[in-house]
C-alpha atoms as a PDB file:
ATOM      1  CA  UNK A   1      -9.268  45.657 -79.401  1.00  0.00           C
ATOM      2  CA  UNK A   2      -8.892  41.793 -79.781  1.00  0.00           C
ATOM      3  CA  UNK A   3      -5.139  40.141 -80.040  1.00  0.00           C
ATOM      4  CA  UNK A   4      -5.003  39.363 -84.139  1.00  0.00           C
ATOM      5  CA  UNK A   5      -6.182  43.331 -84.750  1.00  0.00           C
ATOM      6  CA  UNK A   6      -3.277  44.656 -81.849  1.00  0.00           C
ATOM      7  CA  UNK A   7      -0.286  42.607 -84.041  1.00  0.00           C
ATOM      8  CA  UNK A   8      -2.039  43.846 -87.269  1.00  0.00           C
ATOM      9  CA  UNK A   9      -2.061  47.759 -86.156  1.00  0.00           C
ATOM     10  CA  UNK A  10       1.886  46.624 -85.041  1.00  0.00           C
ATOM     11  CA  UNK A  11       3.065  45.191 -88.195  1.00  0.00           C
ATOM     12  CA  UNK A  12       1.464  48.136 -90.128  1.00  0.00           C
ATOM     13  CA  UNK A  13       3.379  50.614 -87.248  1.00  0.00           C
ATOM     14  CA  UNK A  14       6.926  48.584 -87.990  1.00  0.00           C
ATOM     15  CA  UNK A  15       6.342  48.865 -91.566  1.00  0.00           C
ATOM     16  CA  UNK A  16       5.856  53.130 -91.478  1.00  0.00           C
ATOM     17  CA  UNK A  17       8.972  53.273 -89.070  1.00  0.00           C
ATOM     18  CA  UNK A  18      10.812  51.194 -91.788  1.00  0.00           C
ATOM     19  CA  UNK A  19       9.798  53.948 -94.656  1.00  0.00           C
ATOM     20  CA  UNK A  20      10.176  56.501 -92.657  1.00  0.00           C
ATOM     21  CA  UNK A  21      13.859  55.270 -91.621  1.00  0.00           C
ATOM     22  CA  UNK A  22      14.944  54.777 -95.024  1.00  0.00           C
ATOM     23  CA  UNK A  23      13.922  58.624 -96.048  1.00  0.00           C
ATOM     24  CA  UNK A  24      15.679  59.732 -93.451  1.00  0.00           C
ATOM     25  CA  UNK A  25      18.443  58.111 -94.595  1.00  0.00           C
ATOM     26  CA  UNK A  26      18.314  59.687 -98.203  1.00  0.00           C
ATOM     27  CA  UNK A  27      17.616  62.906 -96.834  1.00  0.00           C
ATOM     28  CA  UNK A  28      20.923  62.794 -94.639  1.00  0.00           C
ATOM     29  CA  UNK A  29      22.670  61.733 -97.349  1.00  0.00           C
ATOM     30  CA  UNK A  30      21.529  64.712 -99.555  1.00  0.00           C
ATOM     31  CA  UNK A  31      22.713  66.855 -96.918  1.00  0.00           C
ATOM     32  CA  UNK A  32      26.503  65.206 -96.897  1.00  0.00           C
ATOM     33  CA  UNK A  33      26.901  65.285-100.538  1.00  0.00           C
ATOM     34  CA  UNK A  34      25.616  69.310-100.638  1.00  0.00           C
ATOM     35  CA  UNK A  35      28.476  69.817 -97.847  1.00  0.00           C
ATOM     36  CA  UNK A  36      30.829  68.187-100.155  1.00  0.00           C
ATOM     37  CA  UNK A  37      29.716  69.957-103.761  1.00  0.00           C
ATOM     38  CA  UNK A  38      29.528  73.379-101.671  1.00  0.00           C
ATOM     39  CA  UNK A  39      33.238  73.434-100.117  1.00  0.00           C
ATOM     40  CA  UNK A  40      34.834  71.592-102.939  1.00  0.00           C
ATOM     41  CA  UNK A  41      35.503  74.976-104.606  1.00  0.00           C
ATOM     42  CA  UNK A  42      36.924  76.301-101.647  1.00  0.00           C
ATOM     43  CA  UNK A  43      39.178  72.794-101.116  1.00  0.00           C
ATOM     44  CA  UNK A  44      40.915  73.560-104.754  1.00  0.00           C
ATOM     45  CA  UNK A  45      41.613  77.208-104.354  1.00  0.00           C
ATOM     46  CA  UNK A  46      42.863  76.449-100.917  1.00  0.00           C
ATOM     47  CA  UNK A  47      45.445  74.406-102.525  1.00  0.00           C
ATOM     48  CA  UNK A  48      46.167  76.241-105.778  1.00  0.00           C
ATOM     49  CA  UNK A  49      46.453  79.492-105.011  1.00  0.00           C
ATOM     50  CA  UNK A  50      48.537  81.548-102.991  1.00  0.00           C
ATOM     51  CA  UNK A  51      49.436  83.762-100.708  1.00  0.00           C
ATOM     52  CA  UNK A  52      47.916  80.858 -97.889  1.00  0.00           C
ATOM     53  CA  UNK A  53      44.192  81.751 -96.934  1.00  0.00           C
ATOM     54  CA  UNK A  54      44.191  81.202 -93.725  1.00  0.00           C
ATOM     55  CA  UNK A  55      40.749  82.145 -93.223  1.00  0.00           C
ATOM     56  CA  UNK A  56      39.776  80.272 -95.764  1.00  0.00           C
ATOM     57  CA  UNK A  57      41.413  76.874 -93.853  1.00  0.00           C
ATOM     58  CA  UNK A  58      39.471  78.099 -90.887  1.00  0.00           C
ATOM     59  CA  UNK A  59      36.165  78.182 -93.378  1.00  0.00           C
ATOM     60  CA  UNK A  60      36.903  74.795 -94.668  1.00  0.00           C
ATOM     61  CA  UNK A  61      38.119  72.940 -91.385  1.00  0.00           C
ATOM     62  CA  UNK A  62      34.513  74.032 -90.163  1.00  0.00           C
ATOM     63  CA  UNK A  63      32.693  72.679 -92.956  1.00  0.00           C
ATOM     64  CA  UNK A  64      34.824  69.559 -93.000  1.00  0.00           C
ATOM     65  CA  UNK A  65      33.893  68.820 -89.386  1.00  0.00           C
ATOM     66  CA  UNK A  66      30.431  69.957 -90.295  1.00  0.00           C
ATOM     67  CA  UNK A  67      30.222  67.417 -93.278  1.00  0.00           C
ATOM     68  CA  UNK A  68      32.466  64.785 -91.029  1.00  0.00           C
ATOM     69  CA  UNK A  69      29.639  64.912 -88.437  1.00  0.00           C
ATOM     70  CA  UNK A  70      26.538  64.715 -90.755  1.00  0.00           C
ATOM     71  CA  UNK A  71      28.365  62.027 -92.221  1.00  0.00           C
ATOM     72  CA  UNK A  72      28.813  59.926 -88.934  1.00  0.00           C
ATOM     73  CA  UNK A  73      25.201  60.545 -88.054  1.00  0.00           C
ATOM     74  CA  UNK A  74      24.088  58.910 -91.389  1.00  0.00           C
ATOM     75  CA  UNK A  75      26.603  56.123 -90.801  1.00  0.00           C
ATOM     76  CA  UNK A  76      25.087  55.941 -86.993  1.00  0.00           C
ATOM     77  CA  UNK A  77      21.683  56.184 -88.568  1.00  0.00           C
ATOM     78  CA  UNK A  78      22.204  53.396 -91.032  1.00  0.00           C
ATOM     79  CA  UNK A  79      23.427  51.387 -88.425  1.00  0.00           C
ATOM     80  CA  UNK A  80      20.847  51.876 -85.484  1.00  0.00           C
ATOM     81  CA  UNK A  81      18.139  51.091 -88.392  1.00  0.00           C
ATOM     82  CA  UNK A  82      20.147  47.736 -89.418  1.00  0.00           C
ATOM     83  CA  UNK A  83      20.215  46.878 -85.334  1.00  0.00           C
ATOM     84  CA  UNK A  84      16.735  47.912 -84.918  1.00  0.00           C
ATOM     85  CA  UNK A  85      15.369  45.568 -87.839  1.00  0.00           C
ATOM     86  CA  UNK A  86      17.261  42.865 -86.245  1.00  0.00           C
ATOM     87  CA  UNK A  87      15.853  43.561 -83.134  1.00  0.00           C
ATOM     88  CA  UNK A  88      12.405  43.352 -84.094  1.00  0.00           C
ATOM     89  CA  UNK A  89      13.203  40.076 -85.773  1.00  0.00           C
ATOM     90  CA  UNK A  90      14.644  38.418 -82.732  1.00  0.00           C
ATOM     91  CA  UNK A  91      11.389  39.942 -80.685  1.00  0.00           C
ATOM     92  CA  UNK A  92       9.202  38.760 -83.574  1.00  0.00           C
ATOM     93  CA  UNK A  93      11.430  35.009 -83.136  1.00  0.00           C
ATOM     94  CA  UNK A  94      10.709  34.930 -79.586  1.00  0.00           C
ATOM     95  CA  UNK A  95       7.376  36.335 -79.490  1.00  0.00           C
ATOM     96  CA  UNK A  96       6.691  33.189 -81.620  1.00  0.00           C
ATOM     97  CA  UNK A  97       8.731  30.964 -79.504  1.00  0.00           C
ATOM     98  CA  UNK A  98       6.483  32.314 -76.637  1.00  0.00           C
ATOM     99  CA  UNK A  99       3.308  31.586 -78.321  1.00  0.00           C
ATOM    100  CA  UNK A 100       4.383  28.053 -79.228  1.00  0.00           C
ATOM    101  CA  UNK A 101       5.200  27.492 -75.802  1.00  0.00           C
ATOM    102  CA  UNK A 102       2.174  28.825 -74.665  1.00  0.00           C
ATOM    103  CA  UNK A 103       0.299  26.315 -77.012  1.00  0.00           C
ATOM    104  CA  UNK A 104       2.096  23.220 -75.438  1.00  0.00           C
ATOM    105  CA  UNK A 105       1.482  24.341 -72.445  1.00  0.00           C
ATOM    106  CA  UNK A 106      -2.148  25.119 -72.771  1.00  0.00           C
ATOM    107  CA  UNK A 107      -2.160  21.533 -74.430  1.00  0.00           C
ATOM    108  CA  UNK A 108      -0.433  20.021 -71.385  1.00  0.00           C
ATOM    109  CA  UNK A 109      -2.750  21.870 -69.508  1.00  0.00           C
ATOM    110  CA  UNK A 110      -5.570  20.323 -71.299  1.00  0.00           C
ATOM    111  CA  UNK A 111      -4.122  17.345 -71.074  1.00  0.00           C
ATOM    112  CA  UNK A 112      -3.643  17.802 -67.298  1.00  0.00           C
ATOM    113  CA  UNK A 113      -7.093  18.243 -66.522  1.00  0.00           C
ATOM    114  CA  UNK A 114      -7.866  15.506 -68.417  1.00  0.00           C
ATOM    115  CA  UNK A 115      -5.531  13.361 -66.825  1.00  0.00           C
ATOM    116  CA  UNK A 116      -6.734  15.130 -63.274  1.00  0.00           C
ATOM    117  CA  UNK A 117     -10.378  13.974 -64.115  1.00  0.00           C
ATOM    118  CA  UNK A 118      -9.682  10.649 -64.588  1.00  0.00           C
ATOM    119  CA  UNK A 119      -7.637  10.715 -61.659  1.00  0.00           C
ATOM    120  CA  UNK A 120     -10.671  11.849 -59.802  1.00  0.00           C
ATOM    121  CA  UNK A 121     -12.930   9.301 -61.022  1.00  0.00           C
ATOM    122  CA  UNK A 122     -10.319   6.777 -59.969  1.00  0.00           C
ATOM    123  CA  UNK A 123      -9.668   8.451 -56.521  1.00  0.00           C
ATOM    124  CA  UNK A 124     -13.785   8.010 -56.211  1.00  0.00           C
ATOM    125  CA  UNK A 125     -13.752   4.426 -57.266  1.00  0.00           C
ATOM    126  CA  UNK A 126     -10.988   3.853 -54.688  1.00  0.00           C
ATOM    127  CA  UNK A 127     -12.699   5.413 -52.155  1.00  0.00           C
ATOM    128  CA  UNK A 128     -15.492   3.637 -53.200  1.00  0.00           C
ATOM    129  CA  UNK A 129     -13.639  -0.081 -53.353  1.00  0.00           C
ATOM    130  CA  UNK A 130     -12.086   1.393 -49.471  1.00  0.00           C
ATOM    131  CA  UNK A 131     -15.453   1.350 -48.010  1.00  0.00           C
ATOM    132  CA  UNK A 132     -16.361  -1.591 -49.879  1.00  0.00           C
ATOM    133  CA  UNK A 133     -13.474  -3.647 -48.174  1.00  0.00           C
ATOM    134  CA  UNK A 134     -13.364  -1.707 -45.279  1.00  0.00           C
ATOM    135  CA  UNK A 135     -17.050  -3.492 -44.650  1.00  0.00           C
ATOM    136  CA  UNK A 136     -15.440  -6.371 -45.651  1.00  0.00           C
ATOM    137  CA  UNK A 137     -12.655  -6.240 -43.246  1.00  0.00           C
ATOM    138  CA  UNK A 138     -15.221  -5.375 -40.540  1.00  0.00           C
ATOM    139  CA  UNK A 139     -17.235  -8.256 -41.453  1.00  0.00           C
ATOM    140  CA  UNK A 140     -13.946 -10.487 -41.202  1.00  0.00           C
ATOM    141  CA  UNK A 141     -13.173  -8.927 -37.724  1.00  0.00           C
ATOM    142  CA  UNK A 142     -16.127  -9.690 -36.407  1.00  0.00           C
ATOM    143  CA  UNK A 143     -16.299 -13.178 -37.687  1.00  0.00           C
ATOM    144  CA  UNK A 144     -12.542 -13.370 -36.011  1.00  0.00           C
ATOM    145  CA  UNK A 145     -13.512 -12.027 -32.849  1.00  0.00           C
ATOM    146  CA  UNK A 146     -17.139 -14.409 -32.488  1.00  0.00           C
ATOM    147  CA  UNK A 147     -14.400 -17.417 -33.822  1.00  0.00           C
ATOM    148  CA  UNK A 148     -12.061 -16.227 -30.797  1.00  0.00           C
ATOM    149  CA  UNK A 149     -13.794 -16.023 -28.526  1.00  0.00           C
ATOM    150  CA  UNK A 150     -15.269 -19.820 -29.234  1.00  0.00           C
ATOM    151  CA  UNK A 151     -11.657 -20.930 -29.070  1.00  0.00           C
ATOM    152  CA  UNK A 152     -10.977 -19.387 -25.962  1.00  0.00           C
ATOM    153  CA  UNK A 153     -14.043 -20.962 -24.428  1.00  0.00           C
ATOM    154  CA  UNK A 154     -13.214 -24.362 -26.150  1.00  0.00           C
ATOM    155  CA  UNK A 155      -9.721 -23.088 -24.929  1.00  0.00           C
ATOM    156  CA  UNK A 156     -11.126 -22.625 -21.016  1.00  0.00           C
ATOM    157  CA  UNK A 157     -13.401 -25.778 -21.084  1.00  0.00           C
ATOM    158  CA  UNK A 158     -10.615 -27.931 -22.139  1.00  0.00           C
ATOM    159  CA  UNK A 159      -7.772 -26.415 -19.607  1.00  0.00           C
ATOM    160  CA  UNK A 160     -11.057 -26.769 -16.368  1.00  0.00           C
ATOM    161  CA  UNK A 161     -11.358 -30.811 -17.730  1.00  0.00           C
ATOM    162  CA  UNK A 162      -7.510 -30.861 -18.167  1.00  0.00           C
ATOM    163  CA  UNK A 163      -7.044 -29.522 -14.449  1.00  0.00           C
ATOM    164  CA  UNK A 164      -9.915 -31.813 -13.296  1.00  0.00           C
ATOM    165  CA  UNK A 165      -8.085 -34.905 -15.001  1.00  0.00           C
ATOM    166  CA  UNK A 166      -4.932 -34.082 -13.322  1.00  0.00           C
ATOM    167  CA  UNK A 167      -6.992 -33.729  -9.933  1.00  0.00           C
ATOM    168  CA  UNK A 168      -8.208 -36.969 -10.744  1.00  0.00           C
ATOM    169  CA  UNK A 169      -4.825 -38.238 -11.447  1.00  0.00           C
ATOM    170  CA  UNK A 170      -3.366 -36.786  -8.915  1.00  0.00           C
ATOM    171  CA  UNK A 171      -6.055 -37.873  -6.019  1.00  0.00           C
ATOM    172  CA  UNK A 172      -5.776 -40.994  -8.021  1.00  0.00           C
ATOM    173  CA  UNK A 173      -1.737 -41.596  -7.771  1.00  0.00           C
ATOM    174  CA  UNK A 174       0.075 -42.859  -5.326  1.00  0.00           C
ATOM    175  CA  UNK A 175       2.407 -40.859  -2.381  1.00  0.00           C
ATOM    176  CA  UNK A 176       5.856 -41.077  -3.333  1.00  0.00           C
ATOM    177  CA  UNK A 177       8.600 -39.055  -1.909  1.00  0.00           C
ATOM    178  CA  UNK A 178      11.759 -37.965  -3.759  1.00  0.00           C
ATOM    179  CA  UNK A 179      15.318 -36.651  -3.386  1.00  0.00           C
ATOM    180  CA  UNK A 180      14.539 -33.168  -2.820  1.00  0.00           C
ATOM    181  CA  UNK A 181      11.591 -33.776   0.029  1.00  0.00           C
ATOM    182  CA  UNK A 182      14.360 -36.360   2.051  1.00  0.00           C
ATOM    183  CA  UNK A 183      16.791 -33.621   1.753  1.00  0.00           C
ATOM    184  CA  UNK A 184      14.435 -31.290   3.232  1.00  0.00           C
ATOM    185  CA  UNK A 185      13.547 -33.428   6.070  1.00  0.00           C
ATOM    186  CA  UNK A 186      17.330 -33.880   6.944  1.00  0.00           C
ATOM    187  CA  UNK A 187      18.140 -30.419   6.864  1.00  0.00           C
ATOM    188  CA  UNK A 188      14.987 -29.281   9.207  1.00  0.00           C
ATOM    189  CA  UNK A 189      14.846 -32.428  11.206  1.00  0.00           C
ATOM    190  CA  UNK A 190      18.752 -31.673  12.493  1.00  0.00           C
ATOM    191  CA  UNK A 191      17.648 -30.928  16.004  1.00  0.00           C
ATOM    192  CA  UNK A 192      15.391 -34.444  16.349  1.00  0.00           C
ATOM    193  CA  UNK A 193      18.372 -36.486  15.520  1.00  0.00           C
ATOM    194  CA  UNK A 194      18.460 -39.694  17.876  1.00  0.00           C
ATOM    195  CA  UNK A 195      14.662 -39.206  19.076  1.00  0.00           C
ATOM    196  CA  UNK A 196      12.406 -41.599  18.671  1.00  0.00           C
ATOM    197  CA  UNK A 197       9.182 -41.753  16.281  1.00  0.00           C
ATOM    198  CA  UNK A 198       6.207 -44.192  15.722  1.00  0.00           C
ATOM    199  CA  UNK A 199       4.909 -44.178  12.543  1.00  0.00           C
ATOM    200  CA  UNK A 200       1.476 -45.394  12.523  1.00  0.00           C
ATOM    201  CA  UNK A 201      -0.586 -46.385   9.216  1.00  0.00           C
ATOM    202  CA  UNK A 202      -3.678 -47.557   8.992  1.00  0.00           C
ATOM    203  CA  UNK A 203      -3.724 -51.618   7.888  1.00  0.00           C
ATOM    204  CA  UNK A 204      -5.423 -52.680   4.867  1.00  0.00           C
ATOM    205  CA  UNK A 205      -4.476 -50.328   2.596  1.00  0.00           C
ATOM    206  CA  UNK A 206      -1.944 -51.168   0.104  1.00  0.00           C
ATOM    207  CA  UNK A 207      -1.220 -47.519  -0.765  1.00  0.00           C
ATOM    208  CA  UNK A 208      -0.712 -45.885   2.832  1.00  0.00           C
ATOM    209  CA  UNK A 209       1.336 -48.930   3.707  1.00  0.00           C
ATOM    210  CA  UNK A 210       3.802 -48.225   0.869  1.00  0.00           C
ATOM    211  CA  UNK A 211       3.902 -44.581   2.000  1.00  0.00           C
ATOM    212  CA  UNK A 212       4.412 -45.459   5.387  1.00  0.00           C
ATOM    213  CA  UNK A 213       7.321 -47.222   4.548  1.00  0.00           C
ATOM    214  CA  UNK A 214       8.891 -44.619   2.152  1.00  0.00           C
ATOM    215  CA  UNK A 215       8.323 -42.094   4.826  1.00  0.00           C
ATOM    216  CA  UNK A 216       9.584 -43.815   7.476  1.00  0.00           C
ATOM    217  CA  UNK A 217      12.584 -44.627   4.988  1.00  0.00           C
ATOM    218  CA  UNK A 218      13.576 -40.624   4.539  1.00  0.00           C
ATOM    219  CA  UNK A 219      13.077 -40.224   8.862  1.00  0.00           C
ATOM    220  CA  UNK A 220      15.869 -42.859   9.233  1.00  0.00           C
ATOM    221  CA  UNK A 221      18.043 -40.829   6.353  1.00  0.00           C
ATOM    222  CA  UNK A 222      17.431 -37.852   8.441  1.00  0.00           C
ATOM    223  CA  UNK A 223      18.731 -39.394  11.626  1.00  0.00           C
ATOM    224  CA  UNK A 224      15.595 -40.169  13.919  1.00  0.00           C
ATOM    225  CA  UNK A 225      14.843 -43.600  15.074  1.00  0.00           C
ATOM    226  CA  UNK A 226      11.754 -45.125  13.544  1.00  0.00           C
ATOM    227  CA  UNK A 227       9.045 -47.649  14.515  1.00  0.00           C
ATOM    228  CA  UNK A 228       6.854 -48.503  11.923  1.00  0.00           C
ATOM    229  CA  UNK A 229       3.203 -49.329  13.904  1.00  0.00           C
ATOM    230  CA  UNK A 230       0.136 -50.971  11.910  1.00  0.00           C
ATOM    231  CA  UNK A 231      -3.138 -50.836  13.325  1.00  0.00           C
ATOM    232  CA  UNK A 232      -6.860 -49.854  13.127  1.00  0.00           C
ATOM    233  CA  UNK A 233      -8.497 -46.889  14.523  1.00  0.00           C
ATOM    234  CA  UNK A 234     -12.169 -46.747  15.438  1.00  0.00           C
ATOM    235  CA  UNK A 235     -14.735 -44.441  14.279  1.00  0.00           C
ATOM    236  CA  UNK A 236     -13.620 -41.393  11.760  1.00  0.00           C
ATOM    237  CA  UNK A 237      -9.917 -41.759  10.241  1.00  0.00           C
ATOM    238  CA  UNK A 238      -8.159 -38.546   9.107  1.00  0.00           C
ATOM    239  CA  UNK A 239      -7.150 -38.268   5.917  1.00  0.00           C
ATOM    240  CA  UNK A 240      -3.336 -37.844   4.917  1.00  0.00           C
ATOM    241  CA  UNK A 241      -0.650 -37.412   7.827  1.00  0.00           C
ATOM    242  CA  UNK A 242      -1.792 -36.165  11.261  1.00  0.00           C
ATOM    243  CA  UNK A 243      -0.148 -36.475  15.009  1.00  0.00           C
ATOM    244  CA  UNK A 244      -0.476 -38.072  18.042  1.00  0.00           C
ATOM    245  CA  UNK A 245       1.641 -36.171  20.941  1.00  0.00           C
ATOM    246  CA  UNK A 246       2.675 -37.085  24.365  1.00  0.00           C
ATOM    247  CA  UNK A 247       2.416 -34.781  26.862  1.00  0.00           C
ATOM    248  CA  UNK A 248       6.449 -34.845  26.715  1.00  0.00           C
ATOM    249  CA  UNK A 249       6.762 -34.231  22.699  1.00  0.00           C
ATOM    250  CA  UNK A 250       5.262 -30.517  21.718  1.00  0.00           C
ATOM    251  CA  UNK A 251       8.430 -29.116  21.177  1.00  0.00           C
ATOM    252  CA  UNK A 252       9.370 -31.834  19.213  1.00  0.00           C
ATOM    253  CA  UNK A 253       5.966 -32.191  17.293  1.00  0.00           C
ATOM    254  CA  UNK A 254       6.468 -28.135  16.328  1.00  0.00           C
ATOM    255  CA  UNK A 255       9.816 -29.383  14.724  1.00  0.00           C
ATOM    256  CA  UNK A 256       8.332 -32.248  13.117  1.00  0.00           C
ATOM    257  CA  UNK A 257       4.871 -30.635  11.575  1.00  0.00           C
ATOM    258  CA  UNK A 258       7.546 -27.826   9.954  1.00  0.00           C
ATOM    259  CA  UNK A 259       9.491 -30.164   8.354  1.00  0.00           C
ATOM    260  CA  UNK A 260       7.042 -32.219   7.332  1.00  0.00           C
ATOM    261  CA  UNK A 261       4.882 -29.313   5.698  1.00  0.00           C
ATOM    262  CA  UNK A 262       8.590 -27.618   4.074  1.00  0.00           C
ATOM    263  CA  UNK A 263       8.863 -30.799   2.071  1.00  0.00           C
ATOM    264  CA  UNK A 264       5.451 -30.565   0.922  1.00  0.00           C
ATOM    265  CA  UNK A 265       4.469 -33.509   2.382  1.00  0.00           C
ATOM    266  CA  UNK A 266       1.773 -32.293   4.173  1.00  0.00           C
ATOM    267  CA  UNK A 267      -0.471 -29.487   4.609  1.00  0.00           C
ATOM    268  CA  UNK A 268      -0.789 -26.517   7.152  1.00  0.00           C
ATOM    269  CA  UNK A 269      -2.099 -27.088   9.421  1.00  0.00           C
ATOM    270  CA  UNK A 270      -1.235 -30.638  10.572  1.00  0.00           C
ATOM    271  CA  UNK A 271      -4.361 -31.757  13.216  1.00  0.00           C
ATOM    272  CA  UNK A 272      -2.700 -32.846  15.987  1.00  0.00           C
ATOM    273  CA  UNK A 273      -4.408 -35.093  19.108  1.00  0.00           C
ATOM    274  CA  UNK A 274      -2.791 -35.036  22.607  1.00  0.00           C
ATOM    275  CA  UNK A 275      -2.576 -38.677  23.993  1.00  0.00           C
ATOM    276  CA  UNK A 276      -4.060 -38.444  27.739  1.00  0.00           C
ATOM    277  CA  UNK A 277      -1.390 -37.538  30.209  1.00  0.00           C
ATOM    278  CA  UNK A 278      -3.327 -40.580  32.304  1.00  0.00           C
ATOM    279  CA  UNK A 279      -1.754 -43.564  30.025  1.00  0.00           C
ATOM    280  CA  UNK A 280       1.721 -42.798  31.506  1.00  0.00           C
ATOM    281  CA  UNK A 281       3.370 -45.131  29.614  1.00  0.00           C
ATOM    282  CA  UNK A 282       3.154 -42.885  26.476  1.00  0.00           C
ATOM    283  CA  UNK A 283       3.998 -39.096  28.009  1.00  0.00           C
ATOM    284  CA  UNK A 284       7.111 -39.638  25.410  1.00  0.00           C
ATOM    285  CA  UNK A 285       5.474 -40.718  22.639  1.00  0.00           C
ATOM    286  CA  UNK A 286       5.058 -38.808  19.243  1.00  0.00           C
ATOM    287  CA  UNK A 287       3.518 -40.698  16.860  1.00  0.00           C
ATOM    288  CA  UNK A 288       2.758 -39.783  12.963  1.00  0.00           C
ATOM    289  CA  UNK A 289      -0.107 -41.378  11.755  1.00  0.00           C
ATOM    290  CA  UNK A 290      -1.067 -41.898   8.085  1.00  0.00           C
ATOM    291  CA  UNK A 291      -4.426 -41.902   6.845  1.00  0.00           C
ATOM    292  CA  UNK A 292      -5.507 -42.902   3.107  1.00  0.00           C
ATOM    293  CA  UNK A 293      -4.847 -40.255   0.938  1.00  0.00           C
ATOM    294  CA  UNK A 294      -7.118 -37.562   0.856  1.00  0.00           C
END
């Protein structure tokens, strides 16, 4: 049985219970007034006559109870009908309230799943426009890293020719000596105070003979007592400083070659020649001789 037929077969159920309410009603009222027209006989002769009839008080406080009684059950009857109606009124209310609310919700529902399908097609267009840029942004990286890594290698080949200019420069500038390299040698040369060094440079060039004089410029600061020797050597020259030692000198050399390679003035290790112990006239020499700069 479908929903409109169910409320019709209700209604039509509400309506009997109404009539058959309202004759119940009547019919206790019928029997309240017959209680009343039956002992009102016995109510007057009760109170006219005399001697007292007791029994006859006993009679009519039964039927009074009796007729108080049916009366209250009308009056309860009457009422519980009155309640009921109202009752089914405020369920009929609701019941509608219900149903409206049901509409607007299957409306919102409708609307919902409208909403949710749109949302879908959206979602998929997103997704779709994602992968679209995600390609994008892939295409972009790679670009990025191909256009790194042709920086960094414009990067590397300009640092190598950077490094080769300063070689250049560097090969290219002259020997100087500062502050901190004198110090050096006057701290490690302590021991060689008062000893005597040649300093030997090779003539002719304008750079090692300015070196040999700055050099032999920070020995004096440092205490030791300096000849400066030009002069030509035959057949290979070294490049940078080397030594010449007397047999006489080794210990001395060690201290020199140290100090000399803690100022950064030369490199380890220092070559080193040993004059022949047959000139005796130089057993005591030790002699520092510059080359052109290597």
């Amino acid at each position: 049985m479908d929903l409109p037929t169910l409320e019709t077969a209700i209604k039509a159920l509400e309506k009997s219970l109404d009539s058959l309410g309202a004759w119940l009603l009547v019919w206790t009222a019928l029997v309240v007034v017959g209680l009343i027209v039956e002992f009102a006989e016995d109510l007057r002769e009760l109170i006219t006559e005399r001697p007292f009839k007791w029994r006859l008080l006993r009679t009519m406080v039964g039927g009074l109870l009796i007729t108080i009684g049916v009366a209250g059950e009308l009056f309860v009857q009457f009422r519980a009908s009155n309640v009921e109606t109202e009752l089914r009124t405020n369920s009929h209310e609701i019941e509608a309230q219900l149903n409206k609310q049901a509409a607007e919700a299957n409306k919102e529902a409708g609307n919902a799943r409208s909403e949710a399908g749109d949302a879908i097609k959206q979602a998929a267009q997103a997704t779709k426009d994602a992968e679209v840029a995600r390609r994008d942004a892939e295409s972009f990286r790679l670009d990025i890293a191909k256009a790194n890594e042709r920086a960094a290698e414009a990067n590397k080949k300009a640092e190598e020719e950077r490094l080769a200019r300063l070689r250049i420069e560097e090969r290219l500038a002259p020997r100087r000596i500062n502050g901190d390299q004198t110090a050096t040698l006057v701290k490690d040369l302590r021991t060689l105070r008062g000893t005597k060094v040649v300093v030997f440079f090779i003539s002719g060039d304008p750079e090692t003979a300015v070196f040999a004089d700055l050099l032999s410029n920070a020995l004096k600061t440092a205490g030791l007592i300096i000849e400066t020797r030009p002069g030509m050597i035959f057949g290979t020259v070294k490049p940078g400083i080397s030594l010449s030692i007397g047999k006489n000198r080794f210990g001395d050399a060690n201290f020199l070659a140290n100090a000399l390679i803690e100022a950064g003035l030369a490199e380890k290790p220092i070559p080193a020649d040993k004059i022949p112990e047959t000139d005796q006239t130089r057993v005591d020499e030790l002699q520092i001789v510059l080359g052109p700069k290597g």
